[in-house]
PDB file of N, CA and C in Angstrom:
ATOM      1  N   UNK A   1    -102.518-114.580-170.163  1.00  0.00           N
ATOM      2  CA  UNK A   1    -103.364-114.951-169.038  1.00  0.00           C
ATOM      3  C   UNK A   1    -104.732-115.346-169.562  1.00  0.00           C
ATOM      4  N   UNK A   2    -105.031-116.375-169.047  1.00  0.00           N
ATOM      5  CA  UNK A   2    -106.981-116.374-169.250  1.00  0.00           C
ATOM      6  C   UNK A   2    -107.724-116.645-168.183  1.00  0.00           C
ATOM      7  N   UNK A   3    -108.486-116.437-168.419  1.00  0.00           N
ATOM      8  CA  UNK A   3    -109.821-115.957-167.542  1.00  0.00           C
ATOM      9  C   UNK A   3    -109.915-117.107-166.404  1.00  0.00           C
ATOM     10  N   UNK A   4    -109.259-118.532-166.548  1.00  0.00           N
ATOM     11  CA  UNK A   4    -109.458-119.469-165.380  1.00  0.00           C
ATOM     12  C   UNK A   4    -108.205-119.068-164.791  1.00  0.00           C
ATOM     13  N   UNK A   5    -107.268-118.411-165.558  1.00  0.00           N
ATOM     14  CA  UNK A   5    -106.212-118.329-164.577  1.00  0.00           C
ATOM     15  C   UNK A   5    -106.130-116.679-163.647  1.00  0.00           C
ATOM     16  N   UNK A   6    -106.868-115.843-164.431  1.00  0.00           N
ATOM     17  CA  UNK A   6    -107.328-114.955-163.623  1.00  0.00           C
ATOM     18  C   UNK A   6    -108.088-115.073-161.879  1.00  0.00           C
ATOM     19  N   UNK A   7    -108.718-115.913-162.610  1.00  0.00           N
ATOM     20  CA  UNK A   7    -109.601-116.118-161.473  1.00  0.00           C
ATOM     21  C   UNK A   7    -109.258-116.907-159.992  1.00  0.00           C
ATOM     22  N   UNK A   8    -107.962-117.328-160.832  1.00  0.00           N
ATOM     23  CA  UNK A   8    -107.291-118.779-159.804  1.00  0.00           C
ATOM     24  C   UNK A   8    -106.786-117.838-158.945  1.00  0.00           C
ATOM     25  N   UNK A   9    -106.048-116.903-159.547  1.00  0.00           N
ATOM     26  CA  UNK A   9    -105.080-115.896-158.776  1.00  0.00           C
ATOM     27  C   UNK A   9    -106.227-114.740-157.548  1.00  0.00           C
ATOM     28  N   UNK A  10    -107.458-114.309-157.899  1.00  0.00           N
ATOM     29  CA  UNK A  10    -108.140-113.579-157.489  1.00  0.00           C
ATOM     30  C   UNK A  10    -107.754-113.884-155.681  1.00  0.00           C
ATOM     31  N   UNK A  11    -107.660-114.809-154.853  1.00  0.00           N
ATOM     32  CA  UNK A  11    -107.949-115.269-153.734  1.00  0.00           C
ATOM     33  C   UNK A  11    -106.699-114.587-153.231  1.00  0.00           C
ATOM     34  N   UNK A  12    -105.151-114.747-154.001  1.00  0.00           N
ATOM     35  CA  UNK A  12    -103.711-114.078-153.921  1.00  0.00           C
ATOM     36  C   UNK A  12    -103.756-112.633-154.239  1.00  0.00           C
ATOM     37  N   UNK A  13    -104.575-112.168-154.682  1.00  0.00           N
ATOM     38  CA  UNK A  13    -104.920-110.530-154.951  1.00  0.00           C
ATOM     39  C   UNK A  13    -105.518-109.857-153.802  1.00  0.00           C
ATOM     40  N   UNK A  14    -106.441-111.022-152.846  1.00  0.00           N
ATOM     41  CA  UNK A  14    -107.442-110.181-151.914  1.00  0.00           C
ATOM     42  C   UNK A  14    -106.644-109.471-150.959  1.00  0.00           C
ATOM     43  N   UNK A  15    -106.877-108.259-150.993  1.00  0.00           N
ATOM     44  CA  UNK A  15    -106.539-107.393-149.755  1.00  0.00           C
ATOM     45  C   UNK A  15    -107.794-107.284-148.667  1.00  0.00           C
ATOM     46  N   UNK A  16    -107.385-108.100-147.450  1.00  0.00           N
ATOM     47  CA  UNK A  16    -107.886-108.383-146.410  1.00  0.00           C
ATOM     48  C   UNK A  16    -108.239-107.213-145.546  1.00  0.00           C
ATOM     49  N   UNK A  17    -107.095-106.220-145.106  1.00  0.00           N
ATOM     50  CA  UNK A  17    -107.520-104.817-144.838  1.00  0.00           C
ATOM     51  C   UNK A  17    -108.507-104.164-145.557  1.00  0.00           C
ATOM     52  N   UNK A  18    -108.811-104.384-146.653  1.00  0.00           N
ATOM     53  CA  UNK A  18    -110.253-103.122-147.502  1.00  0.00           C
ATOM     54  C   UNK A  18    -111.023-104.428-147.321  1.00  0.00           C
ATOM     55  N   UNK A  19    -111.324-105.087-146.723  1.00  0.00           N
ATOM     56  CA  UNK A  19    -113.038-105.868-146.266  1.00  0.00           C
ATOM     57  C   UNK A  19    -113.243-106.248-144.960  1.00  0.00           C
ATOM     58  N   UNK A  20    -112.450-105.252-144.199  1.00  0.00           N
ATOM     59  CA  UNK A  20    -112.727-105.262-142.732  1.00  0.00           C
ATOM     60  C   UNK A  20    -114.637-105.526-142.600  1.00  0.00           C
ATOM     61  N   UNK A  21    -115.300-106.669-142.082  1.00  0.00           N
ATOM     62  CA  UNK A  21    -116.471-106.714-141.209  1.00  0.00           C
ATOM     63  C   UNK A  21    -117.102-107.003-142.942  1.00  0.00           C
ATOM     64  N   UNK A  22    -117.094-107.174-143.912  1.00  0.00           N
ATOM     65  CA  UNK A  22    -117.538-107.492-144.969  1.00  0.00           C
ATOM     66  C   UNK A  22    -117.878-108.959-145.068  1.00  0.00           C
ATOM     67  N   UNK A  23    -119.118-109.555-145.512  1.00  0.00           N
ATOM     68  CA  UNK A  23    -119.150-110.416-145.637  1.00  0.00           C
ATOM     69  C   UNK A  23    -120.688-110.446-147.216  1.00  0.00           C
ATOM     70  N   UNK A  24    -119.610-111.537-148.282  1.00  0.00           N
ATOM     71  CA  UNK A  24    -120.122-110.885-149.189  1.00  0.00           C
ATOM     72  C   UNK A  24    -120.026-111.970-150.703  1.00  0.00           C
ATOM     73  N   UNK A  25    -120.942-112.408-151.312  1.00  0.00           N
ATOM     74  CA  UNK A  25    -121.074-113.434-152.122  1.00  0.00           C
ATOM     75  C   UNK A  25    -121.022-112.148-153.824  1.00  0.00           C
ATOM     76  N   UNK A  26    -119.870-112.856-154.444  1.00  0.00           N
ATOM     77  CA  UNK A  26    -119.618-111.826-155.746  1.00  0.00           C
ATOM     78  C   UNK A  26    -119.605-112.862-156.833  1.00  0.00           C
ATOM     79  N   UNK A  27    -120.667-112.961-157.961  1.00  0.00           N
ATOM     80  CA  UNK A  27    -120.730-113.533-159.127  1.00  0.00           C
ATOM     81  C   UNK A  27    -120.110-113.177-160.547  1.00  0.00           C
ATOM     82  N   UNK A  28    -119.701-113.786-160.937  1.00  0.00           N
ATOM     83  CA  UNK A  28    -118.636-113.257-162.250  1.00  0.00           C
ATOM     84  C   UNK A  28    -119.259-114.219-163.196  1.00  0.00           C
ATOM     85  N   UNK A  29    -119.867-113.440-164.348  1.00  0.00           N
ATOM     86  CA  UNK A  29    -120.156-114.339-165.537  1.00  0.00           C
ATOM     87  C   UNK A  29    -119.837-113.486-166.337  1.00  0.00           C
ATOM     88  N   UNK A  30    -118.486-114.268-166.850  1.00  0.00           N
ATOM     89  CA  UNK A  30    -117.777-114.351-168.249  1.00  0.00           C
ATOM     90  C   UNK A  30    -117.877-114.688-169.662  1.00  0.00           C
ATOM     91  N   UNK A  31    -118.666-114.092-170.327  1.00  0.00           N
ATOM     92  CA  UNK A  31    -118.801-114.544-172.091  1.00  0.00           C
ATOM     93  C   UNK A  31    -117.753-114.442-172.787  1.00  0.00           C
ATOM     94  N   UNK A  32    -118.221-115.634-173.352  1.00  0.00           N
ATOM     95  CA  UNK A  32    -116.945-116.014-174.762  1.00  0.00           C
ATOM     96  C   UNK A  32    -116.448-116.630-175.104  1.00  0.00           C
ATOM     97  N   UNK A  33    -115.832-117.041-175.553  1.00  0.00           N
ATOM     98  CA  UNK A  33    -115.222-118.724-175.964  1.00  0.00           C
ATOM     99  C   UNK A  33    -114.196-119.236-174.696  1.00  0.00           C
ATOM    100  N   UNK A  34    -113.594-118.079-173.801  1.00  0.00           N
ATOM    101  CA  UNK A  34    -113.057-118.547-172.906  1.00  0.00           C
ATOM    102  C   UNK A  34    -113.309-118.397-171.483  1.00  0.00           C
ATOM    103  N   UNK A  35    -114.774-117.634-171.629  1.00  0.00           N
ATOM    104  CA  UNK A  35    -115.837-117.386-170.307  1.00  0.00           C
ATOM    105  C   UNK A  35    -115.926-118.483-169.124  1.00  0.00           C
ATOM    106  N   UNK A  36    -116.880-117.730-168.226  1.00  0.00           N
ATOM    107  CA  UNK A  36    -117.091-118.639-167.268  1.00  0.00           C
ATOM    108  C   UNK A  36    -118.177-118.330-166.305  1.00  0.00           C
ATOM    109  N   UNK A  37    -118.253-119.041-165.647  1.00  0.00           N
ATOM    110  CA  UNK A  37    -119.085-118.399-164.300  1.00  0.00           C
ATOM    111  C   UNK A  37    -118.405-118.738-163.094  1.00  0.00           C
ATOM    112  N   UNK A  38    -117.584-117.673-162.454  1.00  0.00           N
ATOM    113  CA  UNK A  38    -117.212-117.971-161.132  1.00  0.00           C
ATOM    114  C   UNK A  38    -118.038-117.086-160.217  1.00  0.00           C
ATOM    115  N   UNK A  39    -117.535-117.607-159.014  1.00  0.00           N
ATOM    116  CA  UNK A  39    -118.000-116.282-157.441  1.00  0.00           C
ATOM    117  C   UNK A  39    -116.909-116.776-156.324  1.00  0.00           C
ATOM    118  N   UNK A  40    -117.105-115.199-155.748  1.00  0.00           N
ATOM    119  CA  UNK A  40    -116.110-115.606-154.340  1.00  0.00           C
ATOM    120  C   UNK A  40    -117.051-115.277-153.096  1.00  0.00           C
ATOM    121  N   UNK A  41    -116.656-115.689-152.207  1.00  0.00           N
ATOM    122  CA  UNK A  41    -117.344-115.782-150.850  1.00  0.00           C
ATOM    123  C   UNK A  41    -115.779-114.622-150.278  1.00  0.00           C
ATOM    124  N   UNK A  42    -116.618-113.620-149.795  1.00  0.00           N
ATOM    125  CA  UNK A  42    -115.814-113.137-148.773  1.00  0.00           C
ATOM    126  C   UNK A  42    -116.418-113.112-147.628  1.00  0.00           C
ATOM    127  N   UNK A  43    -115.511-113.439-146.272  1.00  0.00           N
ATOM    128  CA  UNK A  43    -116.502-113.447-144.843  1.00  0.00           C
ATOM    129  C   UNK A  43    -115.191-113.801-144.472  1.00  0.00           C
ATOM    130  N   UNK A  44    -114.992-112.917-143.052  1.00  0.00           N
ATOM    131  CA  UNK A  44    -114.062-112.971-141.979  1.00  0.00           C
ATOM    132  C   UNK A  44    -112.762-113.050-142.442  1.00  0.00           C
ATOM    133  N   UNK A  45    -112.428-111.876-143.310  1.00  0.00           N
ATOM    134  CA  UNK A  45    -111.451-111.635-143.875  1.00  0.00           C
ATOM    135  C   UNK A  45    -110.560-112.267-144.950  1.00  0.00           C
ATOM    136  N   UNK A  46    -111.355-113.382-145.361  1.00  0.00           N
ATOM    137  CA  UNK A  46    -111.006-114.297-146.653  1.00  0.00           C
ATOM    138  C   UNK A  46    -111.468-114.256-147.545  1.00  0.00           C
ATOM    139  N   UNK A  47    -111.040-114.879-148.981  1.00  0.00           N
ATOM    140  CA  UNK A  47    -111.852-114.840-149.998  1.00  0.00           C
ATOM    141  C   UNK A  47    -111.535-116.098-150.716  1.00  0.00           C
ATOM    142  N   UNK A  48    -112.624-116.497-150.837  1.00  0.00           N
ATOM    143  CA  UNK A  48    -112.584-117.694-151.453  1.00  0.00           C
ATOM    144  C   UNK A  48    -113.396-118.524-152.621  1.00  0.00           C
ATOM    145  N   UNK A  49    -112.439-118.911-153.517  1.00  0.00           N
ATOM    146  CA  UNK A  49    -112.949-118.623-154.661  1.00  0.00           C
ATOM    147  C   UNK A  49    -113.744-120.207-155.560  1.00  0.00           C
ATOM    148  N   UNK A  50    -115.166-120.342-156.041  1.00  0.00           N
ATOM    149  CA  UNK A  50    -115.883-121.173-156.464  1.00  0.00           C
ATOM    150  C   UNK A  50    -116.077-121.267-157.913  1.00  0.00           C
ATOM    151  N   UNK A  51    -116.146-122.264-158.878  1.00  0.00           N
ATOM    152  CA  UNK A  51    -116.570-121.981-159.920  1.00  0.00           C
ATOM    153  C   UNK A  51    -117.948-122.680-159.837  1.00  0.00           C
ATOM    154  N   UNK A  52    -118.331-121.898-160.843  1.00  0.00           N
ATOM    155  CA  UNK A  52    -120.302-122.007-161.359  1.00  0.00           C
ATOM    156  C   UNK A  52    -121.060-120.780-160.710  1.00  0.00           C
ATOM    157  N   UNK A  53    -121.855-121.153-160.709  1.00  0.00           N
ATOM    158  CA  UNK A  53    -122.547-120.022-160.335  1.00  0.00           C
ATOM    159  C   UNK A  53    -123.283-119.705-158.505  1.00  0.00           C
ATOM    160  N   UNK A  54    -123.416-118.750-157.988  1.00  0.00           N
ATOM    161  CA  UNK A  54    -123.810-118.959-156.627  1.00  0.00           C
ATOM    162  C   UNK A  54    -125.409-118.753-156.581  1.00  0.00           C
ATOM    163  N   UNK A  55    -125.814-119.474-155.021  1.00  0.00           N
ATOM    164  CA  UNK A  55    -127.469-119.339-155.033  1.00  0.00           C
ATOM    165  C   UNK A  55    -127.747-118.073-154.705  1.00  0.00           C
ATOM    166  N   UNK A  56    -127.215-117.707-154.271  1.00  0.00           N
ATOM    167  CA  UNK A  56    -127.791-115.530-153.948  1.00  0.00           C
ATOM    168  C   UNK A  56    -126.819-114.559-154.055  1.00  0.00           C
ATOM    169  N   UNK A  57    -125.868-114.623-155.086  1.00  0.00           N
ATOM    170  CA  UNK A  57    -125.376-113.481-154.948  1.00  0.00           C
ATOM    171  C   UNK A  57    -125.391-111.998-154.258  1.00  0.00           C
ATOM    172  N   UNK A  58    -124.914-111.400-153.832  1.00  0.00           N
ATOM    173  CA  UNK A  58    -124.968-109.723-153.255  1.00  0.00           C
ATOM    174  C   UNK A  58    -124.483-109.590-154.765  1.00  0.00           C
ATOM    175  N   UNK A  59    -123.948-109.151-155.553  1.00  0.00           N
ATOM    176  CA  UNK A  59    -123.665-108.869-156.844  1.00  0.00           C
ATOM    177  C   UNK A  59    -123.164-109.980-157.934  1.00  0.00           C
ATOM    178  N   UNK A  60    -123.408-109.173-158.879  1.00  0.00           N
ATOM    179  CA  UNK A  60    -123.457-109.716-160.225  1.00  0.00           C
ATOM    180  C   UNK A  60    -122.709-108.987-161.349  1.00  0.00           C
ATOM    181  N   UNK A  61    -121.337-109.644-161.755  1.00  0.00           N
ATOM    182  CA  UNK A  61    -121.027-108.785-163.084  1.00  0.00           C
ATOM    183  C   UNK A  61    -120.399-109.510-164.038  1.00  0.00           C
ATOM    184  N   UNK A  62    -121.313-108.930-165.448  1.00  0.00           N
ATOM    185  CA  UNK A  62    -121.467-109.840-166.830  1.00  0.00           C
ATOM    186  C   UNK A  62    -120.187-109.155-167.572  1.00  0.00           C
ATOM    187  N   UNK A  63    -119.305-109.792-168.119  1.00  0.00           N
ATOM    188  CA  UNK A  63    -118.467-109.050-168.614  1.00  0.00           C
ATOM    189  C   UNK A  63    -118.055-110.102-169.802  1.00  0.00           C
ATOM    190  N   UNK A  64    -117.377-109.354-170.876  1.00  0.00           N
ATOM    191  CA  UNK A  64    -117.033-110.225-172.232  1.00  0.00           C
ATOM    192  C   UNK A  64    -115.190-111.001-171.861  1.00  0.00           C
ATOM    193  N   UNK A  65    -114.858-111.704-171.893  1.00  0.00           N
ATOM    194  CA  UNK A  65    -113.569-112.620-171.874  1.00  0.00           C
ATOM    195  C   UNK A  65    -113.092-111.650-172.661  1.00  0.00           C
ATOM    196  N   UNK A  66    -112.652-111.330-173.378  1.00  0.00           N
ATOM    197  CA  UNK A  66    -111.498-110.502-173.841  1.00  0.00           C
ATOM    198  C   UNK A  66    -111.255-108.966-172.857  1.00  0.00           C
ATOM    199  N   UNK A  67    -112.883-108.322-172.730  1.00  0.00           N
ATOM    200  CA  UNK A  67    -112.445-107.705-171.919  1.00  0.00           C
ATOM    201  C   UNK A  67    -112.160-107.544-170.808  1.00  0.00           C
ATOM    202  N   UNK A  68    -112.895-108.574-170.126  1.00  0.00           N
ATOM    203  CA  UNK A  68    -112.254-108.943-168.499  1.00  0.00           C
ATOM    204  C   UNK A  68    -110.574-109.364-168.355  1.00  0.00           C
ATOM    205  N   UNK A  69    -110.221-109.888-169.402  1.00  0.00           N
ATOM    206  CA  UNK A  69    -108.799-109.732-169.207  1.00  0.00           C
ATOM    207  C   UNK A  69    -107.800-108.741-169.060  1.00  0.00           C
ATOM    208  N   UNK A  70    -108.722-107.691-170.444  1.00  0.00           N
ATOM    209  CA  UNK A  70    -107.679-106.883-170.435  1.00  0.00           C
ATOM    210  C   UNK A  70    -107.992-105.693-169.055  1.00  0.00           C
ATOM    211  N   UNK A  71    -108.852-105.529-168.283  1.00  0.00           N
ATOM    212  CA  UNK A  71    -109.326-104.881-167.052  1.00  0.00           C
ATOM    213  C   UNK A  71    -108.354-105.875-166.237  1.00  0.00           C
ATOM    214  N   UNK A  72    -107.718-106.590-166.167  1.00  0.00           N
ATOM    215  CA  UNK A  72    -106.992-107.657-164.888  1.00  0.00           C
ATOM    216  C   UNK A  72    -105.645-107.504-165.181  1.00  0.00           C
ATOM    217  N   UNK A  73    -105.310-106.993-166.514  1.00  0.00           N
ATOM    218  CA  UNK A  73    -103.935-106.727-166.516  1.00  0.00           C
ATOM    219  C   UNK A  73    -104.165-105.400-167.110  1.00  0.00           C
ATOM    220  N   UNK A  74    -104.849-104.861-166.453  1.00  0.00           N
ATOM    221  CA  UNK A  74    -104.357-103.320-166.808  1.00  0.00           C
ATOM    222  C   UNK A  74    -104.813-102.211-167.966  1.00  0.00           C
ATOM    223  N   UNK A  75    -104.875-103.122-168.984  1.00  0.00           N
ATOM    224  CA  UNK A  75    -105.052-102.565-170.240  1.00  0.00           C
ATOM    225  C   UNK A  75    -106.796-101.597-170.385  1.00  0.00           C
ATOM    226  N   UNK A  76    -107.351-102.015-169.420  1.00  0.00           N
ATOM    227  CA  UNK A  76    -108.994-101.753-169.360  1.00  0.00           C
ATOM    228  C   UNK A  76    -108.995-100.790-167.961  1.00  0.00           C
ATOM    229  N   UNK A  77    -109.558 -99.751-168.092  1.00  0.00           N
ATOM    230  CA  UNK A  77    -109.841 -99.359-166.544  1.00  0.00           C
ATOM    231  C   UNK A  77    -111.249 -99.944-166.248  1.00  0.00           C
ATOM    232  N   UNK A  78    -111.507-100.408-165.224  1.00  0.00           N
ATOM    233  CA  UNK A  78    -112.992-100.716-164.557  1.00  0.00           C
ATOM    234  C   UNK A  78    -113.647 -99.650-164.981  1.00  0.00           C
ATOM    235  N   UNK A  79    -113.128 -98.378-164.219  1.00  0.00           N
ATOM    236  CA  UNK A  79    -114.445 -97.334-164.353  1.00  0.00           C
ATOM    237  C   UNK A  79    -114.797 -97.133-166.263  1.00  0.00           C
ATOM    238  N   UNK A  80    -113.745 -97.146-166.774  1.00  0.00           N
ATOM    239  CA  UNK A  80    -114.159 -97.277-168.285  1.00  0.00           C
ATOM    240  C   UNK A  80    -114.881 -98.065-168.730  1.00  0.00           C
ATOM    241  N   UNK A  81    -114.430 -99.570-168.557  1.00  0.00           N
ATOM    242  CA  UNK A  81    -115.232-100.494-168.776  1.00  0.00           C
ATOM    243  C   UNK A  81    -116.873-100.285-168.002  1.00  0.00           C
ATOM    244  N   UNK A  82    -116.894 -99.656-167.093  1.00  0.00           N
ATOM    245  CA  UNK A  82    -118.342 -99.492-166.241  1.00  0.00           C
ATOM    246  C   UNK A  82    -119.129 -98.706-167.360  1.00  0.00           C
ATOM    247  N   UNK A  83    -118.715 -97.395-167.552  1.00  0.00           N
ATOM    248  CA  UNK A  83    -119.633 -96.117-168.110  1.00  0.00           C
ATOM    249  C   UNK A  83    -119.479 -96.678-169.666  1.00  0.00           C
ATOM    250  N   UNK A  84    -118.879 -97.605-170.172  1.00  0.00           N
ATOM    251  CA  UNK A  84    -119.410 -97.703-171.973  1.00  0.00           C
ATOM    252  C   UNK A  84    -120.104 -99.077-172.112  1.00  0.00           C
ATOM    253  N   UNK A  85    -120.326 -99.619-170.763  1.00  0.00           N
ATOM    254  CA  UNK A  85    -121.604-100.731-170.750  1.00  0.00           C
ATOM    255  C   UNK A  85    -120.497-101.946-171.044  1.00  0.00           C
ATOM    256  N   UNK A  86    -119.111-102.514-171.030  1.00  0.00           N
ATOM    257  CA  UNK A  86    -118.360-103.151-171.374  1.00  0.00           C
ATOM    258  C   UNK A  86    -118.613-104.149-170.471  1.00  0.00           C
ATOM    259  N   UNK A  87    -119.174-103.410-168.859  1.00  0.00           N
ATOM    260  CA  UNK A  87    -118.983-104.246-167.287  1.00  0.00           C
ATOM    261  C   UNK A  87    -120.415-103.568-167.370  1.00  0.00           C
ATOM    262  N   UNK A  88    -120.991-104.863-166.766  1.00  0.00           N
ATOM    263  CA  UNK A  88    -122.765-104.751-166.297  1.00  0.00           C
ATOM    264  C   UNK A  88    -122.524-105.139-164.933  1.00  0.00           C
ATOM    265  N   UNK A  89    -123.688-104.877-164.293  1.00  0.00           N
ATOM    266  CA  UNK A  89    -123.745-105.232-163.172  1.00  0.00           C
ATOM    267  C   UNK A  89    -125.584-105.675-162.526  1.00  0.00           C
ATOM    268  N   UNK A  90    -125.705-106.179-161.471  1.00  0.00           N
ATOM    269  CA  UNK A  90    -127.183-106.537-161.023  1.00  0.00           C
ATOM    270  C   UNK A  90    -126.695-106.828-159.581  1.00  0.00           C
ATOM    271  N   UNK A  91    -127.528-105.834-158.628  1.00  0.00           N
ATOM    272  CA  UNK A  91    -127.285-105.608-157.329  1.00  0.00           C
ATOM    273  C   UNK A  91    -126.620-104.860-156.570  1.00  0.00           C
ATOM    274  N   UNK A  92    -125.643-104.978-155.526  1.00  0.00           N
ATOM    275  CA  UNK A  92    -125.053-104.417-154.444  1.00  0.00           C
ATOM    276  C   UNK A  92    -124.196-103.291-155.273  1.00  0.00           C
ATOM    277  N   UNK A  93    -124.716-101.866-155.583  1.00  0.00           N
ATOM    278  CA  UNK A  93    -123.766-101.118-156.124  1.00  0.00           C
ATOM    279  C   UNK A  93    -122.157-100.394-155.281  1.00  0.00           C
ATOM    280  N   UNK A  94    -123.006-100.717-153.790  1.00  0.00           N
ATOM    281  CA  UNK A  94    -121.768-100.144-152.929  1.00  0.00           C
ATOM    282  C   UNK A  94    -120.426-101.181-153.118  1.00  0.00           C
ATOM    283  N   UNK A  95    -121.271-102.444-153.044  1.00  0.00           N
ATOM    284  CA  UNK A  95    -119.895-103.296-153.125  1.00  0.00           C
ATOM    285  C   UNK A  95    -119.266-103.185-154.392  1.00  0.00           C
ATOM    286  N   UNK A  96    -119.214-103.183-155.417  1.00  0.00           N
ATOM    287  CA  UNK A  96    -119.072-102.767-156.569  1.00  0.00           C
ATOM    288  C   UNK A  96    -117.658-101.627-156.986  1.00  0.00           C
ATOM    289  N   UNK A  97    -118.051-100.994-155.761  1.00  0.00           N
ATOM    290  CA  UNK A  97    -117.431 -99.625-155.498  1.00  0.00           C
ATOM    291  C   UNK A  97    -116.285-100.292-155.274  1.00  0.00           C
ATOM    292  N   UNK A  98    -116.400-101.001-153.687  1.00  0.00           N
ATOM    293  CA  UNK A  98    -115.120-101.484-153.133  1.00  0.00           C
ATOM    294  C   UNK A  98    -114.427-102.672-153.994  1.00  0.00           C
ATOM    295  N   UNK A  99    -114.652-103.171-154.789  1.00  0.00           N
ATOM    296  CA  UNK A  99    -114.044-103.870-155.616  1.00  0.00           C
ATOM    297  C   UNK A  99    -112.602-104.181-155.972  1.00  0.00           C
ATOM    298  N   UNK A 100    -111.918-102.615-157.079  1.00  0.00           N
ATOM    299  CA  UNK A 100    -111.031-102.124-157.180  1.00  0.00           C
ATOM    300  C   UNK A 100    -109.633-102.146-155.938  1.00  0.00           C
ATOM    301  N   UNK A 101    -110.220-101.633-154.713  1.00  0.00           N
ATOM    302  CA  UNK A 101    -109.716-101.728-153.556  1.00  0.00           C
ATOM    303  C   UNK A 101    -108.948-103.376-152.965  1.00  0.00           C
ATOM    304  N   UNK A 102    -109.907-103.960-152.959  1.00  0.00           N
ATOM    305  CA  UNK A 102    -109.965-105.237-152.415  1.00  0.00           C
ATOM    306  C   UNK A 102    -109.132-105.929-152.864  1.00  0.00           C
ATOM    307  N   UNK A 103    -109.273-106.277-154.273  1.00  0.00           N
ATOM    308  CA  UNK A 103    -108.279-106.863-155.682  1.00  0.00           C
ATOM    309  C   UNK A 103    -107.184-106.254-156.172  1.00  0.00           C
ATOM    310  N   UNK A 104    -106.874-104.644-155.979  1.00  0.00           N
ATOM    311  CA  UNK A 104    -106.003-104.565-156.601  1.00  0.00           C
ATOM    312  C   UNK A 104    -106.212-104.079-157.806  1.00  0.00           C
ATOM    313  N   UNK A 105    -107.454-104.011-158.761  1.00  0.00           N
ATOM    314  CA  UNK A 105    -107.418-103.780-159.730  1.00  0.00           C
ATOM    315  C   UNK A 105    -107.517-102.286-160.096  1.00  0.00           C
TER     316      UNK A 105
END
């Protein structure tokens, strides 16, 4: 898997039940030779997914291409990746939370 095809799939991952009344701009910048910058727009129970970067994010998370992969298939837990600085973040910590939920991951 890589990271554009991760991301392609993200919209087929959203669980619509965990963002009841959520409406919510999420930035993903990916380092590395196979990085990126995406974001999704969630609002009125969709999610929908942009590449580049957005004008105001509610959150922000910097993560390295090798390890954002291996957090999407499993091999990485989020909360691991969170507490050894692997996954950064800038902003909305609640949403952050709900993340996991939403995606599946």
């Amino acid at each position: 898997m890589t990271v554009r095809e991760s991301f392609e799939a993200m919209p087929g991952r959203f669980r619509s039940e965990r963002a009841q009344g959520l409406r919510a701009v999420i930035q993903y910048d990916i380092t590395g030779a196979e990085g990126g910058t995406y974001h999704v727009v969630i609002a009125d129970g969709q999610c929908v997914l942009h590449e580049g970067p957005a004008a105001a994010p509610d959150l922000t998370l910097t993560m390295a291409a090798d390890d954002w992969i291996a957090m999407v298939t499993g091999k990485l837990s989020g909360q691991i990746a969170f507490m050894s600085g692997k996954l950064r973040h800038r902003g909305d910590m609640s949403l952050l939370m709900r993340l996991p939920g939403m995606f599946g991951i």
